[in-house]
Protein backbone atom coordinates (compact mmCIF):
# COMPACT_ATOMS: atom_id res chain seq x y z
CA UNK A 1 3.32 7.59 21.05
CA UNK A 2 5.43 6.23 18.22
CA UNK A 3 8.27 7.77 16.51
CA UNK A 4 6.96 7.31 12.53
CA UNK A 5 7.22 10.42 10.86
CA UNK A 6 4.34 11.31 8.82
CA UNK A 7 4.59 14.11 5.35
CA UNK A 8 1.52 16.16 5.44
CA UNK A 9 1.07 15.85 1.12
CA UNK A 10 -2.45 17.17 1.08
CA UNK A 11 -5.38 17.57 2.88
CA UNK A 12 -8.24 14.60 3.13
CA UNK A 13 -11.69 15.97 2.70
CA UNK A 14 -11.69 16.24 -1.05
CA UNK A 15 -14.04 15.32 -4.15
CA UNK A 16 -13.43 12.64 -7.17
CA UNK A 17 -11.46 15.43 -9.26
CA UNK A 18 -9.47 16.57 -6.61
CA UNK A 19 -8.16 13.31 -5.31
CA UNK A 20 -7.30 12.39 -9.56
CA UNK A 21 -5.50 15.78 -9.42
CA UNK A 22 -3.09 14.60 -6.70
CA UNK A 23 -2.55 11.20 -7.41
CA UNK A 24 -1.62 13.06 -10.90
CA UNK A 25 0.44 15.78 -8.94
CA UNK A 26 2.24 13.25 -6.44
CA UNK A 27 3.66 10.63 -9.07
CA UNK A 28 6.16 11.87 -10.60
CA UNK A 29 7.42 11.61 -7.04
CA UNK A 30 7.32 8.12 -6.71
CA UNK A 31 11.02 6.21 -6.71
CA UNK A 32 11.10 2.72 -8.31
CA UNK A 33 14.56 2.32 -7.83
CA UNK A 34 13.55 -1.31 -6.28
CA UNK A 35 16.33 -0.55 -4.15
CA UNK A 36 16.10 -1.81 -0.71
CA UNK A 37 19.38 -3.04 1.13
CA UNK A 38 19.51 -4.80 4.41
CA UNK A 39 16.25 -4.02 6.03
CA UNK A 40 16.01 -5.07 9.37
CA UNK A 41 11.82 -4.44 9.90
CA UNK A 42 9.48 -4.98 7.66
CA UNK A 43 6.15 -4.23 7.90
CA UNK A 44 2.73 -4.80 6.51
CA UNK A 45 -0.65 -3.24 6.65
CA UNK A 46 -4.44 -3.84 6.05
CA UNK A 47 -7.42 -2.45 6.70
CA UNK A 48 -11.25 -3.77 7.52
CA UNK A 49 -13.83 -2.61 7.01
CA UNK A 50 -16.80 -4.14 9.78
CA UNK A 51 -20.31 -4.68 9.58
CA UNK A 52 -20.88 -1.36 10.63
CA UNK A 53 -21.17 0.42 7.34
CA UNK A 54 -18.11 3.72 7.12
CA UNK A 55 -16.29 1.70 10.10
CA UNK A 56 -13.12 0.18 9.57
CA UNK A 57 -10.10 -1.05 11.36
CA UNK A 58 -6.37 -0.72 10.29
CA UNK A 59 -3.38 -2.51 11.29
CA UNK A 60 0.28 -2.29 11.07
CA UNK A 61 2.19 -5.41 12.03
CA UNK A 62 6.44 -5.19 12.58
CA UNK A 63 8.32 -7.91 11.61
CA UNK A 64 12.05 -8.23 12.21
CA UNK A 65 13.86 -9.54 9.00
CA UNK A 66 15.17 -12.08 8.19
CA UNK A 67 13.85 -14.15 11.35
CA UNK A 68 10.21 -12.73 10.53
CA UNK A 69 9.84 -12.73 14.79
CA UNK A 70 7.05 -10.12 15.61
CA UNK A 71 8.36 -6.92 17.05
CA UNK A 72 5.53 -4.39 17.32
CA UNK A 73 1.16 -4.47 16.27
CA UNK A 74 -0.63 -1.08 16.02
CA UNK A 75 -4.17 -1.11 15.67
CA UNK A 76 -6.47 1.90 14.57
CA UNK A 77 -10.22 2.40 14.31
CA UNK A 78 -12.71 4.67 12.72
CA UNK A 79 -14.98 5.79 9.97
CA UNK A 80 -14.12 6.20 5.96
CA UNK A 81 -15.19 9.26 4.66
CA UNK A 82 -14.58 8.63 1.37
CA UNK A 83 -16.25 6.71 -1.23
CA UNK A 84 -15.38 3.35 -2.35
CA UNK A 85 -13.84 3.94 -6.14
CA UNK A 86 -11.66 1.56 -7.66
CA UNK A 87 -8.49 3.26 -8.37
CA UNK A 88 -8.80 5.96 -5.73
CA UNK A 89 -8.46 3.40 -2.81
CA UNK A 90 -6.15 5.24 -0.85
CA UNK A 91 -8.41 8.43 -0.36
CA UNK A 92 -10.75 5.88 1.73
CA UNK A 93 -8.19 3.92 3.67
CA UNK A 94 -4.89 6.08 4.00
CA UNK A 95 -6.17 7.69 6.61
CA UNK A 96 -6.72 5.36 9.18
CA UNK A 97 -3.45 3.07 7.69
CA UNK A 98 -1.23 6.35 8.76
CA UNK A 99 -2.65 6.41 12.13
CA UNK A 100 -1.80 2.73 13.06
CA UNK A 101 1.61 3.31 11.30
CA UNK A 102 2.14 6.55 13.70
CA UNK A 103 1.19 4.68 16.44
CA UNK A 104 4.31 2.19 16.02
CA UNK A 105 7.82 2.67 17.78
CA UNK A 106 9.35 0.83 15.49
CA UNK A 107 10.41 2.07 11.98
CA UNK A 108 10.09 -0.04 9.00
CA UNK A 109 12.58 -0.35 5.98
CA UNK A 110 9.62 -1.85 4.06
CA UNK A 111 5.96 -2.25 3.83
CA UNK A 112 3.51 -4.41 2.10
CA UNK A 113 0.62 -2.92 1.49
CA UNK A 114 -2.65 -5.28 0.70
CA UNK A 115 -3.24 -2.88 -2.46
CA UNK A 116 -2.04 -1.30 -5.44
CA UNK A 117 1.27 0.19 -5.97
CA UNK A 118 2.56 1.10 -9.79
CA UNK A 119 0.32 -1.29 -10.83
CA UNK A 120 -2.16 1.38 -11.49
CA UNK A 121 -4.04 3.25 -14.25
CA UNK A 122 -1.96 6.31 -13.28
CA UNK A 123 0.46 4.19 -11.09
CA UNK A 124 -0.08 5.60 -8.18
CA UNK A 125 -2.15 3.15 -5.76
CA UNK A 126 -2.21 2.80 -2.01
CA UNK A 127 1.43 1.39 -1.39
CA UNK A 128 2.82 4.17 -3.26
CA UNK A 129 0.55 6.52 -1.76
CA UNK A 130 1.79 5.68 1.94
CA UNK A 131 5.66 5.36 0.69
CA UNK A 132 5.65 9.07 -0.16
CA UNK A 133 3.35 9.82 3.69
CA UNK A 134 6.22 7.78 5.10
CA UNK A 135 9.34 8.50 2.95
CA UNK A 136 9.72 4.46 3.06
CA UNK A 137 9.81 2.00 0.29
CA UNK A 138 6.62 0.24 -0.42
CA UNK A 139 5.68 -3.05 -2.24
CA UNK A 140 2.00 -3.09 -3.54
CA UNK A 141 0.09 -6.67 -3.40
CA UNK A 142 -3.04 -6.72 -4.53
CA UNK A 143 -5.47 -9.35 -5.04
CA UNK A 144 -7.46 -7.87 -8.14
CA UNK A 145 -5.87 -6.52 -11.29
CA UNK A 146 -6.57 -2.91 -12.17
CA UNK A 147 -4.76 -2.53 -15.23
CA UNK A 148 -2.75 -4.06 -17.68
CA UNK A 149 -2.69 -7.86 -18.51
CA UNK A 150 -0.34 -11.42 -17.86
CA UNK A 151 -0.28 -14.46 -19.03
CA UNK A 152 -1.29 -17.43 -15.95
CA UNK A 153 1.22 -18.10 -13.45
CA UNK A 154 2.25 -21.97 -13.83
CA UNK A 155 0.94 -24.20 -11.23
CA UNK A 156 3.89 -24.30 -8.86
CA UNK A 157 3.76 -21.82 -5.81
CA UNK A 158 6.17 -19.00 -6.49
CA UNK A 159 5.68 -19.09 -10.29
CA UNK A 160 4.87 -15.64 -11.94
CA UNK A 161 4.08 -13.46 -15.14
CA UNK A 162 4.85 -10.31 -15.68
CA UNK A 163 1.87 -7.99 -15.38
CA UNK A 164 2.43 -5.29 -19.05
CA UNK A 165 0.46 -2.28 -19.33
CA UNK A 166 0.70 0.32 -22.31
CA UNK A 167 4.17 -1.58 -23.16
CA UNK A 168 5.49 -0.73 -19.33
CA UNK A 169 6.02 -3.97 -17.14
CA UNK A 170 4.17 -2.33 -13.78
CA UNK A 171 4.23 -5.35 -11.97
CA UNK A 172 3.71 -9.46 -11.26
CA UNK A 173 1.12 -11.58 -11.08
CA UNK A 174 2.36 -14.60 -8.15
CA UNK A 175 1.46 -17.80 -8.03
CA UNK A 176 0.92 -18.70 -4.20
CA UNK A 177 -1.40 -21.75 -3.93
CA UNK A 178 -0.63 -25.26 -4.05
């Protein structure tokens, strides 16, 4: 068994207007400091969903920083019970993400998260969902926007824009291709 400690914030089996009343209720509690010093692990997670419709599979993959060498994978497996909504992501894949990350011996200073973190309608996505679970910094990247608006990256990888909504920078939109 691992050693990540887990906040019980709420319960899981809950309706549309329940789950908007805690992401409502929960963030206030969110800390964008953007203050992370000397990690030594960081950590990212994903889930997938399989063919299998309500299956889905979640990792959580350790990386020691800065060499990037792997330390640790977890792996967990089950069903979503919750709907797919845009904007209430984490309700469907929190869940099983927490598992894998209790399953790890290794604590992380930081995790990516492949979804939404302030750069939400009530900025409170996935990656700061699981920050507050874990009491560990998070780092949102997502691959659609949900709110707001940015001009194009430029061309070269590594160029961004900042990504404004309602006058309130929330985030950056990265340019990672060649």
């Amino acid at each position: 068994n691992g050693i990540v400690k887990v906040e019980r914030l709420h319960d899981w089996q809950l309706n549309i207007d329940q789950a908007l009343g805690i992401q409502r209720r929960l963030q206030p509690q969110v800390n964008r400091s953007g203050q992370v010093s000397s990690p030594r692990f960081i950590a990212g997670v994903d889930i997938s969903a399989g063919k299998v419709r309500g299956m889905a599979q979640a990792t959580a993959i350790v990386l020691s920083y800065p060499e990037l060498r792997l330390v640790e994978i977890s792996l967990a497996q089950g069903e979503l019970d919750f709907p797919y909504i845009p904007g209430l992501l984490s309700f469907r894949e929190l869940p099983l993400i927490l598992v894998a990350c209790q399953k790890l011996s290794v604590t992380a200073d930081l995790i990516l998260v492949d979804g939404h973190g302030v750069a939400h309608p009530r900025r409170m996505g996935l990656a700061c969902h699981l920050g507050l679970f874990l009491s560990t910094p998070t780092i949102g990247c997502a691959k659609s926007r949900l709110c707001g608006s940015h001009r194009v990256p430029g061309d070269k990888p590594g160029s961004y824009s900042e990504v404004v909504d309602k006058s309130e920078t929330v985030g950056v939109a990265l340019g990672t291709k060649l």
